[in-house]
N, C-alpha and C. Protein backbone atom coordinates (compact mmCIF):
# COMPACT_ATOMS: atom_id res chain seq x y z
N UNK A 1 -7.18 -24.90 22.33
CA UNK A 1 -7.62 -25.08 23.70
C UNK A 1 -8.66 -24.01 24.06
N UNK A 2 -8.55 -22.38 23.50
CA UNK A 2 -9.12 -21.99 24.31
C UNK A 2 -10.90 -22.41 23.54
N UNK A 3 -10.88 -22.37 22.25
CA UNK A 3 -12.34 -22.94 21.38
C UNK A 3 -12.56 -24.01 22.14
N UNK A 4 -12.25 -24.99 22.56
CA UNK A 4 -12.44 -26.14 23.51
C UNK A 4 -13.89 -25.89 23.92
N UNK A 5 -14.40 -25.00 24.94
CA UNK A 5 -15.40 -24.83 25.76
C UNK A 5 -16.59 -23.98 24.93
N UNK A 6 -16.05 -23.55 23.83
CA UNK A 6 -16.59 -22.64 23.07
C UNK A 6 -17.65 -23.08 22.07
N UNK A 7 -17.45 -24.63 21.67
CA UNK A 7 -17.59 -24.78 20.14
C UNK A 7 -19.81 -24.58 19.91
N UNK A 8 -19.60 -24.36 20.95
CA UNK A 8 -21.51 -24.43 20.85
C UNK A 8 -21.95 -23.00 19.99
N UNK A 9 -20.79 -22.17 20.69
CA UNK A 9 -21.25 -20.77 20.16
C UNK A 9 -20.51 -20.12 18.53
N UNK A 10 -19.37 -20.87 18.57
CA UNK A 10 -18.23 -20.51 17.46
C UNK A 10 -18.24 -21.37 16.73
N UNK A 11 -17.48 -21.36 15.47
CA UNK A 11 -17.89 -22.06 14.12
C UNK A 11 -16.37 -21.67 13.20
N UNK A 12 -15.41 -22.39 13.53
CA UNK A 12 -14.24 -21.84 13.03
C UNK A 12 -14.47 -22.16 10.85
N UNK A 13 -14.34 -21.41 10.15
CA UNK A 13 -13.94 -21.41 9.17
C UNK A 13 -12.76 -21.29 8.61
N UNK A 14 -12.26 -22.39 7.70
CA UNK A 14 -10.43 -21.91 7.79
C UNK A 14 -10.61 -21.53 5.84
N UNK A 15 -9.78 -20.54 5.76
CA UNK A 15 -9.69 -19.67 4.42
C UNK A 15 -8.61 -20.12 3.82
N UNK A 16 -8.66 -20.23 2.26
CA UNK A 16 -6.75 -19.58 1.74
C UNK A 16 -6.25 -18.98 2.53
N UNK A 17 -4.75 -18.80 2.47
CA UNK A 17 -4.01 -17.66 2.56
C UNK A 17 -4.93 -16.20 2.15
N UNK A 18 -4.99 -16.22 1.00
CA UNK A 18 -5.50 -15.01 0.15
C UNK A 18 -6.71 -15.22 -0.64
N UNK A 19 -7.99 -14.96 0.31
CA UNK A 19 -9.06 -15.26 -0.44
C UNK A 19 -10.01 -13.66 -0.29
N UNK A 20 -9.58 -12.56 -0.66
CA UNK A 20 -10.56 -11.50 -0.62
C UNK A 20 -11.87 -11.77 -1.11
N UNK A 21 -12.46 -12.35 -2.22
CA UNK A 21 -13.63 -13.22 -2.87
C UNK A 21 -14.11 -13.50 -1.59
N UNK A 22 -13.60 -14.23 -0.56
CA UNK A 22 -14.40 -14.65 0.59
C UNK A 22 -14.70 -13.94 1.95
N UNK A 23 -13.93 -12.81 1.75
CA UNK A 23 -14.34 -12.12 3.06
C UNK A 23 -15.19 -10.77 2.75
N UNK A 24 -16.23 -10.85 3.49
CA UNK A 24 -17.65 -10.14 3.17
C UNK A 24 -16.88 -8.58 3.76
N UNK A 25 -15.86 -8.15 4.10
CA UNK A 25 -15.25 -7.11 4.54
C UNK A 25 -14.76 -6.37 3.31
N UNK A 26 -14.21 -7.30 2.08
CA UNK A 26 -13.88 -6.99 1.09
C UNK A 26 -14.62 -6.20 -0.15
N UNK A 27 -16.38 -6.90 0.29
CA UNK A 27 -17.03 -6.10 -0.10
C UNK A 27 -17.48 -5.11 -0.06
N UNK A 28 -17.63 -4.35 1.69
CA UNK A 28 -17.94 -3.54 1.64
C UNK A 28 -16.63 -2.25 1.46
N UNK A 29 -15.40 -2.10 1.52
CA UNK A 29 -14.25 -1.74 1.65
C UNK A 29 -14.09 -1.19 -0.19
N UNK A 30 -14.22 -2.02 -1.14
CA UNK A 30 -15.15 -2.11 -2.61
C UNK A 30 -15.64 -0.59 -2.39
N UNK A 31 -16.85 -0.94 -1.88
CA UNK A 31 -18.13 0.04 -2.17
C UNK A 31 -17.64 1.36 -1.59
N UNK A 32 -16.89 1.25 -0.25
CA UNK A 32 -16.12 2.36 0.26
C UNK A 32 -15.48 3.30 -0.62
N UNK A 33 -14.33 2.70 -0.98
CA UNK A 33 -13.87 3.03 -1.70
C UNK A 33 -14.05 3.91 -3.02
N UNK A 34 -14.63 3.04 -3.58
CA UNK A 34 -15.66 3.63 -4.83
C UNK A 34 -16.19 4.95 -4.67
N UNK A 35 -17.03 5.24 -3.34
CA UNK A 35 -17.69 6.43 -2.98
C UNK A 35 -16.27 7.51 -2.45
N UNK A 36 -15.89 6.93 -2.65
CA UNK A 36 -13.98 8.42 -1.71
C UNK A 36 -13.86 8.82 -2.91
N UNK A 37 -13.92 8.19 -4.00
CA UNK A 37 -12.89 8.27 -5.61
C UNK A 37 -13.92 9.00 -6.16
N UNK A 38 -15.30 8.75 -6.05
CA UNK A 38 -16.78 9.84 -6.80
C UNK A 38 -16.61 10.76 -6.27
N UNK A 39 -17.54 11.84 -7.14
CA UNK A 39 -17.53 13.30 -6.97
C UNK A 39 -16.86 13.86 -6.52
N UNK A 40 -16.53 15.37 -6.02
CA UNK A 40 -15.62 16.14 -5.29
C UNK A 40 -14.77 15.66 -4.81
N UNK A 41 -13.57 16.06 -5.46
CA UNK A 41 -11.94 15.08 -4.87
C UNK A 41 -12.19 16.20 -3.61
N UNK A 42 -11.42 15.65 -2.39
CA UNK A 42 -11.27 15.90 -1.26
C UNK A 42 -10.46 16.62 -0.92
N UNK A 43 -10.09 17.74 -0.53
CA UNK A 43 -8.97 18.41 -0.42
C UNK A 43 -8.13 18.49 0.57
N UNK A 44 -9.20 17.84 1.47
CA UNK A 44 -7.96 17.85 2.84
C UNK A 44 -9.04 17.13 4.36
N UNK A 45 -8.72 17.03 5.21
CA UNK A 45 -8.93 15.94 6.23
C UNK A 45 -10.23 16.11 6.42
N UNK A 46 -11.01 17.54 6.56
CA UNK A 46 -12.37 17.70 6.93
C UNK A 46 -13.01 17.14 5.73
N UNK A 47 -12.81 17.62 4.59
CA UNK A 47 -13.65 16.97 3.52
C UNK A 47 -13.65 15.37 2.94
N UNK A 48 -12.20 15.02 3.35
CA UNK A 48 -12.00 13.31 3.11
C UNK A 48 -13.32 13.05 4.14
N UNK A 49 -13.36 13.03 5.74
CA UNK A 49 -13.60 12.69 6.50
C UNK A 49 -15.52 12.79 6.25
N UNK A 50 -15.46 13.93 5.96
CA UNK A 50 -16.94 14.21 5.61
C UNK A 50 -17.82 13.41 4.88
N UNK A 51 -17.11 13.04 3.54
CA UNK A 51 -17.43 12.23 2.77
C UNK A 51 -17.21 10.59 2.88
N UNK A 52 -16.21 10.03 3.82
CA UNK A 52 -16.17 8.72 4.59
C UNK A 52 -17.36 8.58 5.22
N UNK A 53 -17.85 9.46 6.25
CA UNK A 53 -19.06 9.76 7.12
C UNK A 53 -20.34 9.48 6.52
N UNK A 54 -20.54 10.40 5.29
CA UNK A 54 -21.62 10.59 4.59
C UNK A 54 -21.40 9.31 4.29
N UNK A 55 -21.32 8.20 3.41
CA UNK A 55 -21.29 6.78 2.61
C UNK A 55 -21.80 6.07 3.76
N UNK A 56 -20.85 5.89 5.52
CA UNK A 56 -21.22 5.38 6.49
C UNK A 56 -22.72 5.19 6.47
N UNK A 57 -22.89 6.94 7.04
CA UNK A 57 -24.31 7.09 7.18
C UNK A 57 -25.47 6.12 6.08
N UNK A 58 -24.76 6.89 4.62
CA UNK A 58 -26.19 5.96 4.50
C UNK A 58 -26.16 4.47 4.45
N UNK A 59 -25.09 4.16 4.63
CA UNK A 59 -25.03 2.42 4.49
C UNK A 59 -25.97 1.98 5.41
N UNK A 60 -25.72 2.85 6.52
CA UNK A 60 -26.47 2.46 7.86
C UNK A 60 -27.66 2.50 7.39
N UNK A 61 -28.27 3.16 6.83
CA UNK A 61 -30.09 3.02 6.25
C UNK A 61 -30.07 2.33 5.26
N UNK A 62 -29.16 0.84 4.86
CA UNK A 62 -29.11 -0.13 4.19
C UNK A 62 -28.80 -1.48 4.29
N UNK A 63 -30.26 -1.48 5.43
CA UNK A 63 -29.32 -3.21 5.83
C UNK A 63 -29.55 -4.20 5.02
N UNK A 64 -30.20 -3.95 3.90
CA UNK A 64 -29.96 -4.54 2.64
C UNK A 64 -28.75 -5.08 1.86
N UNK A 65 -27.94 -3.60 1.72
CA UNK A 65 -26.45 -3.41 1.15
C UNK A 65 -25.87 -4.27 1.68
N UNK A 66 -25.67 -4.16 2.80
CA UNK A 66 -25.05 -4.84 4.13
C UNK A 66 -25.03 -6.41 3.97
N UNK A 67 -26.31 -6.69 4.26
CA UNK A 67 -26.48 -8.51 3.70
C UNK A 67 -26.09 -8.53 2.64
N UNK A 68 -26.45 -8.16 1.25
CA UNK A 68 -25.86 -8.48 0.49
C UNK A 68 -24.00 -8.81 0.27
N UNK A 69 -23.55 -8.13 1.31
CA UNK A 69 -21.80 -8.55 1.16
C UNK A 69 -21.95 -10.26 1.32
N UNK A 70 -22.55 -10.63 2.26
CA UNK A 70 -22.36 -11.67 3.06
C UNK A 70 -23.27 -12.90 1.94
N UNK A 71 -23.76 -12.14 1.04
CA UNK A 71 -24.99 -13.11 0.02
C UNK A 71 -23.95 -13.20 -1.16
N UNK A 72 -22.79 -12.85 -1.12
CA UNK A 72 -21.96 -13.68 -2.51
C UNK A 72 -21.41 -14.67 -2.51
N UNK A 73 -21.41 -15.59 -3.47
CA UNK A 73 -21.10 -16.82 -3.68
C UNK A 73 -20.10 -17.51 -2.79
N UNK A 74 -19.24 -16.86 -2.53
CA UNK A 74 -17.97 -17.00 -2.16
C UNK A 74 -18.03 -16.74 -0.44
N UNK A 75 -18.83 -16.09 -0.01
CA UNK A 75 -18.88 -15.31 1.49
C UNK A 75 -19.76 -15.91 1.98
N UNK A 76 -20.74 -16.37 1.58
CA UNK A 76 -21.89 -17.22 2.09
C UNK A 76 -21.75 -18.41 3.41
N UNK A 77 -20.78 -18.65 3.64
CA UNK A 77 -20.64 -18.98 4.21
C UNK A 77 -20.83 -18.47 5.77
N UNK A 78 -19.99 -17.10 5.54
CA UNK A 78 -20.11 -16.23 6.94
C UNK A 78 -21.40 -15.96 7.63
N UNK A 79 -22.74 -16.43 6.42
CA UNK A 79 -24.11 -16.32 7.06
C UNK A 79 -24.58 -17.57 7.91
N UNK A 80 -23.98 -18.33 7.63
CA UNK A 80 -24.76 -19.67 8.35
C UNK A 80 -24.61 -19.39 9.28
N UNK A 81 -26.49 -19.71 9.55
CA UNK A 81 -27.18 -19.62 10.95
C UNK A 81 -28.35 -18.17 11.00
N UNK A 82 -27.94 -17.70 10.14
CA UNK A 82 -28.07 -15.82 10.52
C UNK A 82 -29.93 -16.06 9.72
């Protein structure tokens, strides 16, 4: 009911149960990750945090990276329209 009034603007997609392959969140969470586990293990909250920050940052000067989550086979979907 409430999509009812909505559908001009929204675009429901329905998933598996368990499809990480399809959610473009999965990719970047991946790449996250990856960068916590490189270089200098972290020793404690300022330096975890530092290094969460730093990856942020430069993602942000990668809106390349960025599209690309949404450009895999499987996620492509989440672009239509874009």
């Amino acid at each position: 009911a409430w999509l009812a009034d909505k559908k001009d603007r929204i675009e429901l997609a329905f998933l598996p149960p368990y499809a990480p392959e399809s959610n473009p969140d999965e990719y970047l969470n991946r790449d996250f990750n990856t960068a916590l586990r490189t270089g200098a293990v972290s020793t404690d909250k300022n330096s975890f945090m530092a290094k969460a920050t730093a990856f942020m940052d430069r993602l942000c000067q990668m809106p390349q990276k960025v599209a690309s989550y949404f450009r895999h086979p499987s996620a492509r979907y989440a672009m239509s329209g874009i």
